[in-house]
Protein backbone atom coordinates (compact mmCIF):
# COMPACT_ATOMS: atom_id res chain seq x y z
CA UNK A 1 -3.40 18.44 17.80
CA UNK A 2 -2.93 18.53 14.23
CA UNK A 3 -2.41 21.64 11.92
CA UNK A 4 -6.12 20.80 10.34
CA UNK A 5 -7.50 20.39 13.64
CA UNK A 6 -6.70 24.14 14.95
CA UNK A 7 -8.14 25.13 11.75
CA UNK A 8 -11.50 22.93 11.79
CA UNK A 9 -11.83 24.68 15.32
CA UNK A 10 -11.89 28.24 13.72
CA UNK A 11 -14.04 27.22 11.59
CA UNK A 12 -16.86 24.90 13.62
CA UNK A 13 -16.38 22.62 16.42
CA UNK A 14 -18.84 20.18 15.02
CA UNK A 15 -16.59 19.50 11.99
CA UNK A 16 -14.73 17.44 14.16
CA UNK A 17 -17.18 14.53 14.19
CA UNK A 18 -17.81 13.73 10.51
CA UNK A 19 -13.65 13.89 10.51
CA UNK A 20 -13.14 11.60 13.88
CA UNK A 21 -16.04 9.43 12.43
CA UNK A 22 -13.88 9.33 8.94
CA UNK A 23 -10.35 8.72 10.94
CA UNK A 24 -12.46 6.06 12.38
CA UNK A 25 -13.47 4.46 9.41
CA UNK A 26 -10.01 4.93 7.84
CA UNK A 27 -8.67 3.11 10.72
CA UNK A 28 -10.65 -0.04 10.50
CA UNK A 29 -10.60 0.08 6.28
CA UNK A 30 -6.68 0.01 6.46
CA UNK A 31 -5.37 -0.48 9.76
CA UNK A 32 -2.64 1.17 11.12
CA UNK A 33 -0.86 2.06 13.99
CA UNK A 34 -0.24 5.53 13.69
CA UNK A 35 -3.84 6.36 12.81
CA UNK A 36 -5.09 4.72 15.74
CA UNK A 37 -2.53 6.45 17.72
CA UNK A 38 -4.23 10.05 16.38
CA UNK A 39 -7.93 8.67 17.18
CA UNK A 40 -6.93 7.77 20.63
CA UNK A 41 -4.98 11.70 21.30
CA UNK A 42 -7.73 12.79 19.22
CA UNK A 43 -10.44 11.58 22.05
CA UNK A 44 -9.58 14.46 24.98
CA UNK A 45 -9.45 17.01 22.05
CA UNK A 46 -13.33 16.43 21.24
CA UNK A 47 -14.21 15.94 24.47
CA UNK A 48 -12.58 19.24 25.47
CA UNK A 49 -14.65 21.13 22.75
CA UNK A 50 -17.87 20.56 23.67
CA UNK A 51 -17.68 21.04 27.67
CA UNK A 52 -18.96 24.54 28.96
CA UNK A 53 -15.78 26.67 28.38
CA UNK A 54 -14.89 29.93 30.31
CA UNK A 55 -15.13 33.31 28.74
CA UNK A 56 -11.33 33.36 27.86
CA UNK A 57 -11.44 30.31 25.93
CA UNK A 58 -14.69 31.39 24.02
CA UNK A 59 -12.87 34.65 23.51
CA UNK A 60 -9.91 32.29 21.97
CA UNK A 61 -12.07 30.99 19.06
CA UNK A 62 -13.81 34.18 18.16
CA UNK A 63 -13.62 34.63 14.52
CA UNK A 64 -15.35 36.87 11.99
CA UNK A 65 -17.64 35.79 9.21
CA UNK A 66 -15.24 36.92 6.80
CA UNK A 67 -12.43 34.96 8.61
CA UNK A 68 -14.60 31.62 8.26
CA UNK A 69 -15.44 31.88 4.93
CA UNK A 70 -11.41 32.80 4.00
CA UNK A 71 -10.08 30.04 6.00
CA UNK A 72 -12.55 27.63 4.64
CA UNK A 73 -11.70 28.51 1.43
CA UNK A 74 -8.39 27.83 1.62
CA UNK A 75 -8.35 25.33 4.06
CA UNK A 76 -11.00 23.35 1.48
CA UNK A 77 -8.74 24.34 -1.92
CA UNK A 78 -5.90 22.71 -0.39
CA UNK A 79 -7.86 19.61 0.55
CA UNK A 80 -8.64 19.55 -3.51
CA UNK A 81 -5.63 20.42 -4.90
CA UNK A 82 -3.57 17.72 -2.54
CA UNK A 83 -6.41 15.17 -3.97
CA UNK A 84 -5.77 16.64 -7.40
CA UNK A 85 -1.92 16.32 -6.49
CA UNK A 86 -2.51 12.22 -5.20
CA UNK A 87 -4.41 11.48 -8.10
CA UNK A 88 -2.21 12.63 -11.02
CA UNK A 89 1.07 11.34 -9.48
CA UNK A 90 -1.35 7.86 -9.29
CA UNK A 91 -2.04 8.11 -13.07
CA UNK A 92 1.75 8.37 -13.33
CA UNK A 93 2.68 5.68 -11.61
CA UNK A 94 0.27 3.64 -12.96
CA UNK A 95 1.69 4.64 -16.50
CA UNK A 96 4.57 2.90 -15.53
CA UNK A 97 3.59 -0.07 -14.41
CA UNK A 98 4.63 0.81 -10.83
CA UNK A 99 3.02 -1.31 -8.23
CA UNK A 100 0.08 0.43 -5.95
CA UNK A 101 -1.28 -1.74 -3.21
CA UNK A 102 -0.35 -4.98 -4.66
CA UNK A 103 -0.73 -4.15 -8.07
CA UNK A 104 1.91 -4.17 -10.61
CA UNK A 105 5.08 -4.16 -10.61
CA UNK A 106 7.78 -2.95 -8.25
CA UNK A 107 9.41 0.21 -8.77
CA UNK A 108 13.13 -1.22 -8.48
CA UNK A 109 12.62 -3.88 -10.92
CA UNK A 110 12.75 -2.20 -14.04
């Protein structure tokens, strides 16, 4: 599982399908290999979450309100600031002339 994944957990299972259902989508929009890859490992993970679990594994995710809210917080504001991060080094590169996608120019002729 991935690093948002364990987080996600914390904070509700059922976060899990608007992101599958978005991997999904992401998948088909621009295909690739890897991403597929992470749907298909991702399929025993979600099926895993919403079977009856034993007391010791309910006792695993047991987090306070004050936890949740912190962790999504943060987990949230670094989802923003990345975007933030994606979309000023895209003005950038765009400033340049630098190809994105099929656009432009490449970056080595110059």
């Amino acid at each position: 599982m991935l690093d948002g994944g364990r987080i996600v957990t914390a904070l509700s299972r059922w976060l899990w399908l608007p992101g599958f259902a978005l991997l999904l989508w992401f998948g088909w929009k621009y295909p690739n290999f890897i991403i597929w890859l992470i749907v298909l490992l991702s399929l025993p993970r979600i099926y895993s979450l919403f079977r009856k679990r034993t007391e010791e594994e309910e006792r695993y995710f047991e987090v306070t309100p004050a936890q949740r809210w912190t962790m999504s917080i943060l987990y949230f504001g670094l989802i923003a600031i990345l975007l933030f991060g994606m979309h000023v080094a895209q003005q950038d590169l765009n400033k340049y002339g630098v190809r994105s996608h099929g656009h432009g120019r490449d970056a080595i002729v110059q």
